[in-house]
PDB file of N, CA and C in Angstrom:
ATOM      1  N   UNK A   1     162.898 -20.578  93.373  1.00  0.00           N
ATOM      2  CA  UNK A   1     162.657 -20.525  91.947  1.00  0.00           C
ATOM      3  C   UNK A   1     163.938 -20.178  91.199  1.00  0.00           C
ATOM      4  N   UNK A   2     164.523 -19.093  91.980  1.00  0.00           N
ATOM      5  CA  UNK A   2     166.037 -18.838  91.127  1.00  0.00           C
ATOM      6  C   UNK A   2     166.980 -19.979  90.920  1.00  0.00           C
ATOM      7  N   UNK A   3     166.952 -20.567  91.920  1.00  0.00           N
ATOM      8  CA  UNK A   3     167.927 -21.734  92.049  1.00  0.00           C
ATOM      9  C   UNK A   3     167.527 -23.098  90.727  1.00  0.00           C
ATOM     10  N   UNK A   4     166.379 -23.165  90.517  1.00  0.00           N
ATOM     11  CA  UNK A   4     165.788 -24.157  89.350  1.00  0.00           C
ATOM     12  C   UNK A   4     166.251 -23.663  88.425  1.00  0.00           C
ATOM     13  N   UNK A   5     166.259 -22.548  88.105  1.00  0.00           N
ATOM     14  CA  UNK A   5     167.003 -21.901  86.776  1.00  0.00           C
ATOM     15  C   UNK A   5     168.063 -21.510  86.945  1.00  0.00           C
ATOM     16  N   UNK A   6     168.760 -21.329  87.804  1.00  0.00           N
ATOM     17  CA  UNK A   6     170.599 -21.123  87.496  1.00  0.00           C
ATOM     18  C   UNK A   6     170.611 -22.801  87.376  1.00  0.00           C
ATOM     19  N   UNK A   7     170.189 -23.869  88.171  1.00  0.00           N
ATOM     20  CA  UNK A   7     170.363 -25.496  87.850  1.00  0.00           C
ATOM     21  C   UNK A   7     170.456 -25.935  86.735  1.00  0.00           C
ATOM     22  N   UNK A   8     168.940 -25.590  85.895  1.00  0.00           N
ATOM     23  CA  UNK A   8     168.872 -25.604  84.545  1.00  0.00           C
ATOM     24  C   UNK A   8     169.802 -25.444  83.627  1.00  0.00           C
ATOM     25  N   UNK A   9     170.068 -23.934  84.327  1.00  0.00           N
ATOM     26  CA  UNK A   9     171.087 -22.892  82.927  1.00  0.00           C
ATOM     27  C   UNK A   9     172.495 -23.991  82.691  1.00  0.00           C
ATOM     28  N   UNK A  10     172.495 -24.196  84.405  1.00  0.00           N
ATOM     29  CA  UNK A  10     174.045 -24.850  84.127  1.00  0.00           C
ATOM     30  C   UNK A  10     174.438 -26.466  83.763  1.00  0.00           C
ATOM     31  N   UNK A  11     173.331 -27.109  83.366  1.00  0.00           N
ATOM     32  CA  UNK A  11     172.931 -28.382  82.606  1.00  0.00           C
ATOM     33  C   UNK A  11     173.572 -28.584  81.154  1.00  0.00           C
ATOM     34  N   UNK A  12     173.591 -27.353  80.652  1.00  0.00           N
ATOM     35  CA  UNK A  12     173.481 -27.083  79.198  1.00  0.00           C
ATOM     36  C   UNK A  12     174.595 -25.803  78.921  1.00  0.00           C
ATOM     37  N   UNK A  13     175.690 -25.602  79.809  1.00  0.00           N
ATOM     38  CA  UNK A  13     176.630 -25.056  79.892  1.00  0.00           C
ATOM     39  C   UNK A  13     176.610 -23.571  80.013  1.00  0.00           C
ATOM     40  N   UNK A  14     175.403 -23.003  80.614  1.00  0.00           N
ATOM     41  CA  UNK A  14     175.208 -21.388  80.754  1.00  0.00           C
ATOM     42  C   UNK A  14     175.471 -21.476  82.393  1.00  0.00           C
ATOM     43  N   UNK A  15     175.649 -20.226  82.939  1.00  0.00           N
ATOM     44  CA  UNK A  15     175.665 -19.655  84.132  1.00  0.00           C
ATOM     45  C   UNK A  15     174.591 -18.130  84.191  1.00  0.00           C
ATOM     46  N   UNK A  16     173.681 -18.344  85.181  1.00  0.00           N
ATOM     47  CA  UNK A  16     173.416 -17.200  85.263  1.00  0.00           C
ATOM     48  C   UNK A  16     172.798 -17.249  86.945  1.00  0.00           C
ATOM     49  N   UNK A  17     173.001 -15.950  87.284  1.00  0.00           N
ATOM     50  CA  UNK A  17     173.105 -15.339  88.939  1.00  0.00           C
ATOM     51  C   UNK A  17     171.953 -14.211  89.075  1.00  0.00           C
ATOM     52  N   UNK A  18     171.269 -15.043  89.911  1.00  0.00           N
ATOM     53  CA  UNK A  18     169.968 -13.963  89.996  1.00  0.00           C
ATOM     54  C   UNK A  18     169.876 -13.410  91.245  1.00  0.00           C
ATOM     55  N   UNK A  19     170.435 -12.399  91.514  1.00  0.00           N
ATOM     56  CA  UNK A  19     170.530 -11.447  92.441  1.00  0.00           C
ATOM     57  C   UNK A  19     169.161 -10.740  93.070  1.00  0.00           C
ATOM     58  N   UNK A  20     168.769 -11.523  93.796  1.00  0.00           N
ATOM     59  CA  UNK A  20     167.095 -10.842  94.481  1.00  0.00           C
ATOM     60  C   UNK A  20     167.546  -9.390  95.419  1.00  0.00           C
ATOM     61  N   UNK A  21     168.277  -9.670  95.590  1.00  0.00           N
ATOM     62  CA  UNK A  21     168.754  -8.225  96.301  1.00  0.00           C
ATOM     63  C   UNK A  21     168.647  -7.085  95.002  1.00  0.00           C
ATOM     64  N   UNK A  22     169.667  -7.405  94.183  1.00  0.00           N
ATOM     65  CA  UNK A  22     169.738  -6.285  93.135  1.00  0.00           C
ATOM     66  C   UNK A  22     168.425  -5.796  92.619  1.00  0.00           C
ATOM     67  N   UNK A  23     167.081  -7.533  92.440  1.00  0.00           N
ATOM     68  CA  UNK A  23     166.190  -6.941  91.440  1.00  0.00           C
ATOM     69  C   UNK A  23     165.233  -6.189  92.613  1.00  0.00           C
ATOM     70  N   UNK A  24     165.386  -6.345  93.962  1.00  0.00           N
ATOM     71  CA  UNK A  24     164.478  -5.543  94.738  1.00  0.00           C
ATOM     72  C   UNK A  24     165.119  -4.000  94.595  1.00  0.00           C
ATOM     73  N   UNK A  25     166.002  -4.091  94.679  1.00  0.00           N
ATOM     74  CA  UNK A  25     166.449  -2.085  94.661  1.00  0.00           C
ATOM     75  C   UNK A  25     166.125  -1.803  93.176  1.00  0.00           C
ATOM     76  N   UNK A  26     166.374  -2.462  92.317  1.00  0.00           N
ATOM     77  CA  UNK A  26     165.278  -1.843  90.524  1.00  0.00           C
ATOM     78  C   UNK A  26     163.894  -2.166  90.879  1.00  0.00           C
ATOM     79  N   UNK A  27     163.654  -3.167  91.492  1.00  0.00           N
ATOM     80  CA  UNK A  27     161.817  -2.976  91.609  1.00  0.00           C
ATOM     81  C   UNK A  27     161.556  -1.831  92.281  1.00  0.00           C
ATOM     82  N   UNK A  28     162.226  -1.618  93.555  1.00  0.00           N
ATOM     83  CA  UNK A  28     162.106  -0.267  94.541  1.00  0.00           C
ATOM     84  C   UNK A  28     162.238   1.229  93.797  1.00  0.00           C
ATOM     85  N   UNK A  29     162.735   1.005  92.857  1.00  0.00           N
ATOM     86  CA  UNK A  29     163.199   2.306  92.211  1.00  0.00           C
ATOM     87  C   UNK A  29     162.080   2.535  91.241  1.00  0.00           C
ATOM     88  N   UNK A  30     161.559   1.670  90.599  1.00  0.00           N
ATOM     89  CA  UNK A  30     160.731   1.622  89.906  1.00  0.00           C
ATOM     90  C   UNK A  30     159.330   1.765  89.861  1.00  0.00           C
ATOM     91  N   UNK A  31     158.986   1.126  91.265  1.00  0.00           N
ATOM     92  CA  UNK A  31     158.072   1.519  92.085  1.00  0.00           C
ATOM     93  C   UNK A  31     157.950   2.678  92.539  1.00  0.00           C
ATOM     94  N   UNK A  32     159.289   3.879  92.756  1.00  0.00           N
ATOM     95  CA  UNK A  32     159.460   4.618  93.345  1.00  0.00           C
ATOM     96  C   UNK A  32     158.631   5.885  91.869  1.00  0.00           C
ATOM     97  N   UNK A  33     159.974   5.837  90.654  1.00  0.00           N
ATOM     98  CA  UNK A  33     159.378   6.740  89.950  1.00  0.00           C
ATOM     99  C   UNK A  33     157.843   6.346  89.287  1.00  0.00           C
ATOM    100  N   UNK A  34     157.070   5.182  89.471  1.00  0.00           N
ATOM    101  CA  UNK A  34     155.705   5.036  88.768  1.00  0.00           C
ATOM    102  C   UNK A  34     154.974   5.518  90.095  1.00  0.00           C
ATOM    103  N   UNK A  35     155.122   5.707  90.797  1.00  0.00           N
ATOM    104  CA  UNK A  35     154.302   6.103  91.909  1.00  0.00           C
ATOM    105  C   UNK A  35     154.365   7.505  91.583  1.00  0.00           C
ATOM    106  N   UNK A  36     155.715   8.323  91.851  1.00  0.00           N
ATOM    107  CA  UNK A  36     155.881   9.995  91.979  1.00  0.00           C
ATOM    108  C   UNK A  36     155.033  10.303  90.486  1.00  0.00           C
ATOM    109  N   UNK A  37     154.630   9.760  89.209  1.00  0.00           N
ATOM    110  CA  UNK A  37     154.145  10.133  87.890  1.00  0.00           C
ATOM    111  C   UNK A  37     152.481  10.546  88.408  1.00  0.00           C
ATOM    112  N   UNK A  38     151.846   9.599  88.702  1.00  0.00           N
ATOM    113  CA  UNK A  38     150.542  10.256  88.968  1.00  0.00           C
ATOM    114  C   UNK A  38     150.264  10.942  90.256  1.00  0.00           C
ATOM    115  N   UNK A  39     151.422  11.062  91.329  1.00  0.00           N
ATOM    116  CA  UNK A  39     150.791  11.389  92.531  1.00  0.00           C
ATOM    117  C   UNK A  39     151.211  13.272  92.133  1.00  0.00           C
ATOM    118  N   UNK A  40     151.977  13.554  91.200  1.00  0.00           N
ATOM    119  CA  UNK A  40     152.571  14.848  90.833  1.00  0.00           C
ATOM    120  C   UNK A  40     150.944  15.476  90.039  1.00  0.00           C
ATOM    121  N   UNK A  41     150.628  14.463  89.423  1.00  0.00           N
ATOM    122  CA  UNK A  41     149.409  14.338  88.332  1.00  0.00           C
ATOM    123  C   UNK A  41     148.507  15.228  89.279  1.00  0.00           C
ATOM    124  N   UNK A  42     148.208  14.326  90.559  1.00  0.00           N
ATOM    125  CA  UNK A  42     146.932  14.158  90.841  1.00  0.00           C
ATOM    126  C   UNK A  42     147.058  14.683  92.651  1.00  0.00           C
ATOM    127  N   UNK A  43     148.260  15.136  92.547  1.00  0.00           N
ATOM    128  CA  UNK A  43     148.342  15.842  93.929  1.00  0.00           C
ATOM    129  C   UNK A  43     147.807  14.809  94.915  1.00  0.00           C
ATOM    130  N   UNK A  44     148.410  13.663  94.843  1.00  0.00           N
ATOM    131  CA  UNK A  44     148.303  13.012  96.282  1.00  0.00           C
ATOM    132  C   UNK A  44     148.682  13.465  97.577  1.00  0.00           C
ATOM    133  N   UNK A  45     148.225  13.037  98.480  1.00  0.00           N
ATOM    134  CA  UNK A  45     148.416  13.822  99.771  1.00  0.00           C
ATOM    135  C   UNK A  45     149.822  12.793 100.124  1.00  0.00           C
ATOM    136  N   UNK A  46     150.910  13.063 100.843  1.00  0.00           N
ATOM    137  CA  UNK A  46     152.509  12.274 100.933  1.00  0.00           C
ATOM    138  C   UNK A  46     151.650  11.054 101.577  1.00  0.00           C
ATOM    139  N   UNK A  47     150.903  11.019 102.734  1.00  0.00           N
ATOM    140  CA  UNK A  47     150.837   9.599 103.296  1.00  0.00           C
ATOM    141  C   UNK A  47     150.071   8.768 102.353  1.00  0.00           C
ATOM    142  N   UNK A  48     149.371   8.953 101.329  1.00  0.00           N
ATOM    143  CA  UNK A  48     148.784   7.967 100.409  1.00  0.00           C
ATOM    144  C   UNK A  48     150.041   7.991  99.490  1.00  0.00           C
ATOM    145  N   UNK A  49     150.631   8.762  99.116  1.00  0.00           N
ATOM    146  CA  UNK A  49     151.857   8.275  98.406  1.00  0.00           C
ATOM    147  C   UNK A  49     153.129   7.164  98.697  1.00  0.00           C
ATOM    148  N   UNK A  50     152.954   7.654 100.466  1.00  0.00           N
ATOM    149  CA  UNK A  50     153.798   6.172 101.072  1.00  0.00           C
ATOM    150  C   UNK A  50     152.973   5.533 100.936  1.00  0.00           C
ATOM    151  N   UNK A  51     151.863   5.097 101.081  1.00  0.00           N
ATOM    152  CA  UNK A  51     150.988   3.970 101.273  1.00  0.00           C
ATOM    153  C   UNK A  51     151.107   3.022  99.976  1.00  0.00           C
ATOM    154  N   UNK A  52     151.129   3.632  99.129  1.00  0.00           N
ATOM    155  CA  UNK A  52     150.961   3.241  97.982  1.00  0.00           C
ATOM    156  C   UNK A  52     152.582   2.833  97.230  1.00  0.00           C
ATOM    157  N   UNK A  53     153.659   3.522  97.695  1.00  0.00           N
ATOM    158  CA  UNK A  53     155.006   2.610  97.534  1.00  0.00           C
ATOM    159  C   UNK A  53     154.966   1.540  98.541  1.00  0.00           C
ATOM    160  N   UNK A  54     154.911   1.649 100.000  1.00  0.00           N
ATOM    161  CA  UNK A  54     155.024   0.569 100.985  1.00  0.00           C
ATOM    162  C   UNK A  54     154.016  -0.841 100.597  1.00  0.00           C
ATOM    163  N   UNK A  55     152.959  -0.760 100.032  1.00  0.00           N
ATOM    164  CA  UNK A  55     152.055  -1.351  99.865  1.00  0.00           C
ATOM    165  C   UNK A  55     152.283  -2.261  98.005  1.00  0.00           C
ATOM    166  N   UNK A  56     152.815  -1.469  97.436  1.00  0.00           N
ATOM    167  CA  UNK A  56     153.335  -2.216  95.968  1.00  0.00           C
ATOM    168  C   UNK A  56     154.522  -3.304  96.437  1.00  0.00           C
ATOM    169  N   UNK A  57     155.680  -2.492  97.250  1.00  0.00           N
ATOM    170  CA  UNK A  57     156.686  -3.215  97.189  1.00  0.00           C
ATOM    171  C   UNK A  57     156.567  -4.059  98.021  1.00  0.00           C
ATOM    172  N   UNK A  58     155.637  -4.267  99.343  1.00  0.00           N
ATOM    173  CA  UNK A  58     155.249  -5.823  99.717  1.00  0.00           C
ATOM    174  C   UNK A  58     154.793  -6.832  99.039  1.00  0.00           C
ATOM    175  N   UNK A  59     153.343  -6.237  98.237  1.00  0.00           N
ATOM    176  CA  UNK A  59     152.692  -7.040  97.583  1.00  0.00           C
ATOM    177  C   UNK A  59     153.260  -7.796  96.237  1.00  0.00           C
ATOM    178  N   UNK A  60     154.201  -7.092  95.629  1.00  0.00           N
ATOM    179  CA  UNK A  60     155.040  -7.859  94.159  1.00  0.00           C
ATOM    180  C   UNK A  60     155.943  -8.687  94.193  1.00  0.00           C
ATOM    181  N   UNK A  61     156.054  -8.973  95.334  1.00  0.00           N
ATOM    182  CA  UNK A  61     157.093  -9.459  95.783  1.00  0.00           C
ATOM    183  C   UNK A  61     158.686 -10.575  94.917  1.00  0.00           C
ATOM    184  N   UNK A  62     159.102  -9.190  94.512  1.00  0.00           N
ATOM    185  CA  UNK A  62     160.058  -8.966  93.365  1.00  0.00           C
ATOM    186  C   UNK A  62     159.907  -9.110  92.110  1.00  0.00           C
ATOM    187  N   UNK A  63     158.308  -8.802  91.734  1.00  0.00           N
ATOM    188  CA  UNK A  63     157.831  -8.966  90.019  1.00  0.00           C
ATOM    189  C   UNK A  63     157.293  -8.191  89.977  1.00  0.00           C
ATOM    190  N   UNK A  64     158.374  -7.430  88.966  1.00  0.00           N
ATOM    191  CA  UNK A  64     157.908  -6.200  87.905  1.00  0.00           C
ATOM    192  C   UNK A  64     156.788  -6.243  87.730  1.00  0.00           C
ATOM    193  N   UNK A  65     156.175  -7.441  86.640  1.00  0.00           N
ATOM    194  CA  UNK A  65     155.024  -7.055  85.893  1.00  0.00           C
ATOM    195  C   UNK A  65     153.646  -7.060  87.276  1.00  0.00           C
ATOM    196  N   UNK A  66     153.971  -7.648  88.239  1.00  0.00           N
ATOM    197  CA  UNK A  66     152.816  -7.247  88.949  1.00  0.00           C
ATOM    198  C   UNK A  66     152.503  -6.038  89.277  1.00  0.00           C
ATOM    199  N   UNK A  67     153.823  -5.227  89.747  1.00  0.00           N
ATOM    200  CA  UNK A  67     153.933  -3.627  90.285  1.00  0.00           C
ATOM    201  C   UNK A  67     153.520  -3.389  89.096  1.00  0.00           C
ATOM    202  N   UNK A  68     153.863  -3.459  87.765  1.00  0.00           N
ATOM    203  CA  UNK A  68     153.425  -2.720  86.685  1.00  0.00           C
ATOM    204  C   UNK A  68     151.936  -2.661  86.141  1.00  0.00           C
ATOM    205  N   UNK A  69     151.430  -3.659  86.489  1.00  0.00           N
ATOM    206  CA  UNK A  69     149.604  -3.462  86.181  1.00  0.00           C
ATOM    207  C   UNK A  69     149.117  -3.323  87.305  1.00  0.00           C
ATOM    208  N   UNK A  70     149.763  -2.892  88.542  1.00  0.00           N
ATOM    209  CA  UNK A  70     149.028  -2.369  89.558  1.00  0.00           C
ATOM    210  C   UNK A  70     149.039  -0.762  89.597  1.00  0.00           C
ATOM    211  N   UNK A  71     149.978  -0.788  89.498  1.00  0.00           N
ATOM    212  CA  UNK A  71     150.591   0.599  89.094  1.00  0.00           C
ATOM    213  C   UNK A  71     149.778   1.725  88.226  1.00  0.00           C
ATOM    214  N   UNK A  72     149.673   0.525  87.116  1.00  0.00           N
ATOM    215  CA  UNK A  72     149.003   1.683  86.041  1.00  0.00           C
ATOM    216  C   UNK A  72     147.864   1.389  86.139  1.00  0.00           C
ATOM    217  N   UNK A  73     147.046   0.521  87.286  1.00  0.00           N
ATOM    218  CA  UNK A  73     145.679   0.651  87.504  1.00  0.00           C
ATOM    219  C   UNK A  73     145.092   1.840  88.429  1.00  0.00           C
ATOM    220  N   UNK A  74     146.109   1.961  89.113  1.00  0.00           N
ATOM    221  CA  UNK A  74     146.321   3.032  90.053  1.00  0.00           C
ATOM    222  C   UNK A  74     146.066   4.297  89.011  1.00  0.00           C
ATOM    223  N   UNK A  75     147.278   4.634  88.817  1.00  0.00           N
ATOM    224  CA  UNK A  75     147.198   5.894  87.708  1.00  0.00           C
ATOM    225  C   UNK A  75     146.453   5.927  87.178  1.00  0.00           C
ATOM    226  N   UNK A  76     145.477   5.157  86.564  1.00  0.00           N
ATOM    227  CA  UNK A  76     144.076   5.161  85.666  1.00  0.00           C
ATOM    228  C   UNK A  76     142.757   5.646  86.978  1.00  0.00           C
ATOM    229  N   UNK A  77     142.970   5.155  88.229  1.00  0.00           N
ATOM    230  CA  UNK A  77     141.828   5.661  88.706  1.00  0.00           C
ATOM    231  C   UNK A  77     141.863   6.924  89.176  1.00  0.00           C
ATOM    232  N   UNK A  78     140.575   7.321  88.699  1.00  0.00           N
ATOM    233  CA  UNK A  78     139.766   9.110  88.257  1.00  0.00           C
ATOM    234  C   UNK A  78     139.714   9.547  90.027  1.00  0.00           C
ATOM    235  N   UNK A  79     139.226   8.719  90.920  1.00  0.00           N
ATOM    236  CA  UNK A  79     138.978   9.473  92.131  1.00  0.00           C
ATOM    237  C   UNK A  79     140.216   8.841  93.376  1.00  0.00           C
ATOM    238  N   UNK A  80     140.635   9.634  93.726  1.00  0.00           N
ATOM    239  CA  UNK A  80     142.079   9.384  94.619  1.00  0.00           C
ATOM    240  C   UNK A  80     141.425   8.533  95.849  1.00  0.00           C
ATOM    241  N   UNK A  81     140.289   8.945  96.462  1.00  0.00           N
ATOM    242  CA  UNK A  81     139.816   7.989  97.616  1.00  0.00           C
ATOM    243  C   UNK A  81     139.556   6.375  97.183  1.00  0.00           C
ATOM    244  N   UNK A  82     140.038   6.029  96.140  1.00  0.00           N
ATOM    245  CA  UNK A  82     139.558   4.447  95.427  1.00  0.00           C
ATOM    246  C   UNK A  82     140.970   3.955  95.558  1.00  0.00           C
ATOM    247  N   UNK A  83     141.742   4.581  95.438  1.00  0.00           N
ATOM    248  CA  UNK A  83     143.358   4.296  95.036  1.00  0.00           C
ATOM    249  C   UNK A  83     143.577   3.728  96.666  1.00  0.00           C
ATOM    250  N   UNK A  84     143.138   3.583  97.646  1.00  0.00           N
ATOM    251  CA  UNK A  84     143.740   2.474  98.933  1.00  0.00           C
ATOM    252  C   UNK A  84     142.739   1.286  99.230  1.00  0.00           C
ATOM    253  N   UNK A  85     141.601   1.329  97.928  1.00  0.00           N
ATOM    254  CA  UNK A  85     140.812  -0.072  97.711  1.00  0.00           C
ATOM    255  C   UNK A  85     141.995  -0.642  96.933  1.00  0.00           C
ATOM    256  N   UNK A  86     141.876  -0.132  96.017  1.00  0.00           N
ATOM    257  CA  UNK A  86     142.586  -1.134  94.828  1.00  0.00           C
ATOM    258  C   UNK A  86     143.610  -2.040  95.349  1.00  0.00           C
ATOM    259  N   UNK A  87     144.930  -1.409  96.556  1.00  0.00           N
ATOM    260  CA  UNK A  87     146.542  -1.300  96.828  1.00  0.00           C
ATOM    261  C   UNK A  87     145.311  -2.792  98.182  1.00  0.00           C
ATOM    262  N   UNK A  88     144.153  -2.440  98.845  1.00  0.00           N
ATOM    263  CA  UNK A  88     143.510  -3.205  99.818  1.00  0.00           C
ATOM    264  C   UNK A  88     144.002  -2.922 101.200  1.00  0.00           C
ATOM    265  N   UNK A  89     144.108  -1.814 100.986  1.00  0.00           N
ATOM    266  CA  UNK A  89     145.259  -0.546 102.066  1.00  0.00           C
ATOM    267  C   UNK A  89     143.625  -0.176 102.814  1.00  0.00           C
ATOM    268  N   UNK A  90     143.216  -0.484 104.164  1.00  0.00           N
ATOM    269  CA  UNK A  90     142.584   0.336 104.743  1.00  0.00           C
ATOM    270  C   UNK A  90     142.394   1.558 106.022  1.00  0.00           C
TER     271      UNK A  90
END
């Protein structure tokens, strides 16, 4: 997909370099602090807290906005034993 759009860009005299490496260590990071916000909240136990980074950063697979409405579906749910349905973590 990156490659169709740096092709594109450079049709029409732009350059641009989409670094999947770079955007996985900002997705990773990002993933990292939206996870630590509700598990501080809601006193997750650490292995549902890995579960729940290991399990975002497979599944988004390098898109923000997916980690991001998973994320904050997560944080919205009231009972912590629901939170490894949602992720489909069993």
């Amino acid at each position: 997909m990156s490659l169709e759009i740096e092709d594109s860009l450079s049709g029409i005299g732009r350059c641009l370099r989409i670094d999947s490496a770079m955007i996985n260590t900002d997705l990773s990071k990002f993933i990292d602090v939206k996870v630590d916000e509700p598990s501080r909240c809601k006193d997750y136990p650490v292995a549902l807290k890995h579960d729940i980074k290991v399990a975002s950063t497979n599944q988004a697979l390098g898109t923000f906005s997916w980690a991001s409405l998973v994320l904050h579906d997560i944080s919205e749910t009231k009972v912590t034993s629901k939170v490894r349905g949602k992720l489909g973590i069993l």
